[in-house]
C-alpha atoms as a PDB file:
ATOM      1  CA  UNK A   1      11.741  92.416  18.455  1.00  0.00           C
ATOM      2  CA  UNK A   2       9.913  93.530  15.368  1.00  0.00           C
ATOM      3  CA  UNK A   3       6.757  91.034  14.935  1.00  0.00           C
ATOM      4  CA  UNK A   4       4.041  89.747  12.679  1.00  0.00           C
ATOM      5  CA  UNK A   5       5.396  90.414   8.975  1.00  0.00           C
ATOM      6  CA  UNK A   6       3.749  87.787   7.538  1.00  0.00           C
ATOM      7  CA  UNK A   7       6.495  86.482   5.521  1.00  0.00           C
ATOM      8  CA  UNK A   8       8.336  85.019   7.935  1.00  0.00           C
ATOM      9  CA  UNK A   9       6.733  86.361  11.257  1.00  0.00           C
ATOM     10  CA  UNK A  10       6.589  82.648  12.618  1.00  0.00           C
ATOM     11  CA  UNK A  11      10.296  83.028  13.713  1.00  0.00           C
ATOM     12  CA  UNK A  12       9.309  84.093  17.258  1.00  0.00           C
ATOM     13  CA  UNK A  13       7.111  80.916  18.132  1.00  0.00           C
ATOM     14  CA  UNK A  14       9.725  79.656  20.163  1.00  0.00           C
ATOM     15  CA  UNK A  15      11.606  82.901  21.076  1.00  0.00           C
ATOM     16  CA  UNK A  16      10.773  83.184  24.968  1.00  0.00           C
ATOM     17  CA  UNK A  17      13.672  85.836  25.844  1.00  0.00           C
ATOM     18  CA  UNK A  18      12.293  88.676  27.744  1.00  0.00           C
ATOM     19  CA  UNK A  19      11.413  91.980  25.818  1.00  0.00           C
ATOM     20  CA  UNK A  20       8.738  94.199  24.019  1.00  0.00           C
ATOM     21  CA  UNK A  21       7.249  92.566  20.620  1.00  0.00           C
ATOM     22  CA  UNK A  22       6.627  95.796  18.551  1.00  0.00           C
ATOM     23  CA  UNK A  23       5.199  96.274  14.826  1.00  0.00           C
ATOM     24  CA  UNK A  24       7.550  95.178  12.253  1.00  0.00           C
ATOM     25  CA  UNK A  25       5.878  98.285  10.022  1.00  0.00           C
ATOM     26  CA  UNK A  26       6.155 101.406  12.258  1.00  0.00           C
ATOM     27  CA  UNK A  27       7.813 100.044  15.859  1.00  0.00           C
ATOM     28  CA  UNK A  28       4.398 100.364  18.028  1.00  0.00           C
ATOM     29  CA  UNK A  29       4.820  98.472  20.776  1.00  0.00           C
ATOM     30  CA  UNK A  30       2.025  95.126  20.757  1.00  0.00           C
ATOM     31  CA  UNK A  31       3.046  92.422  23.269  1.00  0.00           C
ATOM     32  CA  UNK A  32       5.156  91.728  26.468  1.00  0.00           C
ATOM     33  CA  UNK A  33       7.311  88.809  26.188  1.00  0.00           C
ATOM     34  CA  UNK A  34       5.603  87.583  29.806  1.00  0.00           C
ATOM     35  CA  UNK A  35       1.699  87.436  28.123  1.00  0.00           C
ATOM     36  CA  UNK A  36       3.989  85.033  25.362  1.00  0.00           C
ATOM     37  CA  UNK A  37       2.593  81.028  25.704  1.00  0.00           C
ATOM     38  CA  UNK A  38       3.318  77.753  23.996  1.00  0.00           C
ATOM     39  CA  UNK A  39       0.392  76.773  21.397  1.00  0.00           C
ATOM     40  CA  UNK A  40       0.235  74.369  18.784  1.00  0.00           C
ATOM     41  CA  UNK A  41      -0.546  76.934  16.125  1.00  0.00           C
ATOM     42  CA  UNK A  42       2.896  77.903  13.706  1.00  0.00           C
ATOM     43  CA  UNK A  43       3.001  81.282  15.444  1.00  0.00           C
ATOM     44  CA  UNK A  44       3.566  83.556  18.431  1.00  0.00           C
ATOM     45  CA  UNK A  45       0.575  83.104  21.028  1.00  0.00           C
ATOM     46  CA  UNK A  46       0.517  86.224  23.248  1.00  0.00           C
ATOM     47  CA  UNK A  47      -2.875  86.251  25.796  1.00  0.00           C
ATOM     48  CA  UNK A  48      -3.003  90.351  25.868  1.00  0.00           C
ATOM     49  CA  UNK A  49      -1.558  92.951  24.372  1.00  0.00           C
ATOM     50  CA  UNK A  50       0.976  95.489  25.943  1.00  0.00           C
ATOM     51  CA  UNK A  51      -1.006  98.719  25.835  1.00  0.00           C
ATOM     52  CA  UNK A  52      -5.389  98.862  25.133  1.00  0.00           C
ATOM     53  CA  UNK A  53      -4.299 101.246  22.231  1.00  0.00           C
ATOM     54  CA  UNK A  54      -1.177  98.493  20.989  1.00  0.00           C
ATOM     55  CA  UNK A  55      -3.801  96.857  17.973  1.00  0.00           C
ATOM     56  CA  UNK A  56      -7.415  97.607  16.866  1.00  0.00           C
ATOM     57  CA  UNK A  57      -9.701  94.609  16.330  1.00  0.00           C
ATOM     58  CA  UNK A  58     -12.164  93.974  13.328  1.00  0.00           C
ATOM     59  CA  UNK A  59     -15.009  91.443  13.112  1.00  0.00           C
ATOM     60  CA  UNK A  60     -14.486  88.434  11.019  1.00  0.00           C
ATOM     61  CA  UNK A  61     -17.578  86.809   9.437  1.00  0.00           C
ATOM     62  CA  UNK A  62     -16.056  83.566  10.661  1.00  0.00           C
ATOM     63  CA  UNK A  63     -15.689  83.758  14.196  1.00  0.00           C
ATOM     64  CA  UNK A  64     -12.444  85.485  15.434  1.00  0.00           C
ATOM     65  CA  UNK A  65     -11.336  89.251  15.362  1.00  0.00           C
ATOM     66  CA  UNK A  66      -9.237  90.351  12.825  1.00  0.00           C
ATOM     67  CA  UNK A  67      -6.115  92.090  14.548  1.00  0.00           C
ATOM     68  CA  UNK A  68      -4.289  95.189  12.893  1.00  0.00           C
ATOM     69  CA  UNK A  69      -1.801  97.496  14.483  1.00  0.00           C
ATOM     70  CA  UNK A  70      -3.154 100.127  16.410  1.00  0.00           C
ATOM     71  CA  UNK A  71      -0.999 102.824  15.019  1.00  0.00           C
ATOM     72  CA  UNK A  72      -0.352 102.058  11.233  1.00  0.00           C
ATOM     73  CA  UNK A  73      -2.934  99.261  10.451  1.00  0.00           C
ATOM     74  CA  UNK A  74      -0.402  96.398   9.416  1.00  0.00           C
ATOM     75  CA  UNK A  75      -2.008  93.703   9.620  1.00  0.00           C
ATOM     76  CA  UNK A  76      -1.349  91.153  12.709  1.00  0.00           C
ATOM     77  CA  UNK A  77      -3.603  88.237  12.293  1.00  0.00           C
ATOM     78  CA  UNK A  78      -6.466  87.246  14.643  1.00  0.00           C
ATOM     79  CA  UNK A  79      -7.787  87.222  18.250  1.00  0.00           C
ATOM     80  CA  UNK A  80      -9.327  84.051  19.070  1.00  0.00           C
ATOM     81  CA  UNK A  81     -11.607  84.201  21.822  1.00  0.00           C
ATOM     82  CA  UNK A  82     -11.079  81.932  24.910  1.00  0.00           C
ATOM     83  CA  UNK A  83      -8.799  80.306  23.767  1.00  0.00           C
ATOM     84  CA  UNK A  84      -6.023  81.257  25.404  1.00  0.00           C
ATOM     85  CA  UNK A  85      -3.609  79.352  28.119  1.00  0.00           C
ATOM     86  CA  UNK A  86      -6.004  79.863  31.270  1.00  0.00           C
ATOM     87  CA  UNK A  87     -10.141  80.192  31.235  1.00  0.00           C
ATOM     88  CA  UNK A  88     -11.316  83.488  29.978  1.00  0.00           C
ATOM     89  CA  UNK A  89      -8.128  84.211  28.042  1.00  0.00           C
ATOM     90  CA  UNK A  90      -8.194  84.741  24.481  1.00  0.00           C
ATOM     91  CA  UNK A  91      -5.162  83.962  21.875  1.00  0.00           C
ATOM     92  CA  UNK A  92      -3.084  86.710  19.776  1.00  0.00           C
END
């Protein structure tokens, strides 16, 4: 399932079929369908990525970490931290 092209990317919220979400850009594989949760934000909530080497993660001045693949840079949106679906967990 190619994710996160931000025109449009919001298709998977409520896709919960099993599978590998990978970069819509270059295929790198980002998220496991099983880290996927329900959250009341537009788009996909994942709690951890598939691989440590699936995104890299920038500072944002405003709080959360900006998320970009970790192979070709496309840009993914943001990590929010602890606020994921169980304490400790943060939100893709």
């Amino acid at each position: 399932m190619s994710y996160c092209s931000f025109s449009g990317g919001e298709e998977y919220k409520n896709h919960f079929q099993p599978g590998i979400y990978v970069c819509s850009e270059c295929g790198h594989e980002l998220f496991s369908s099983t880290s996927k949760f329900e959250h009341s934000t537009p788009w996909p909530a994942f709690s951890q990525t598939i691989h440590e080497d699936s995104v890299s993660k920038h500072p944002e001045a405003w709080g959360p970490l900006k998320v970009c693949c970790g192979k070709c840079g496309n840009g993914l949106g943001h990590e929010f931290l602890y606020d994921g679906p169980r304490e400790g967990l943060s939100r893709f």
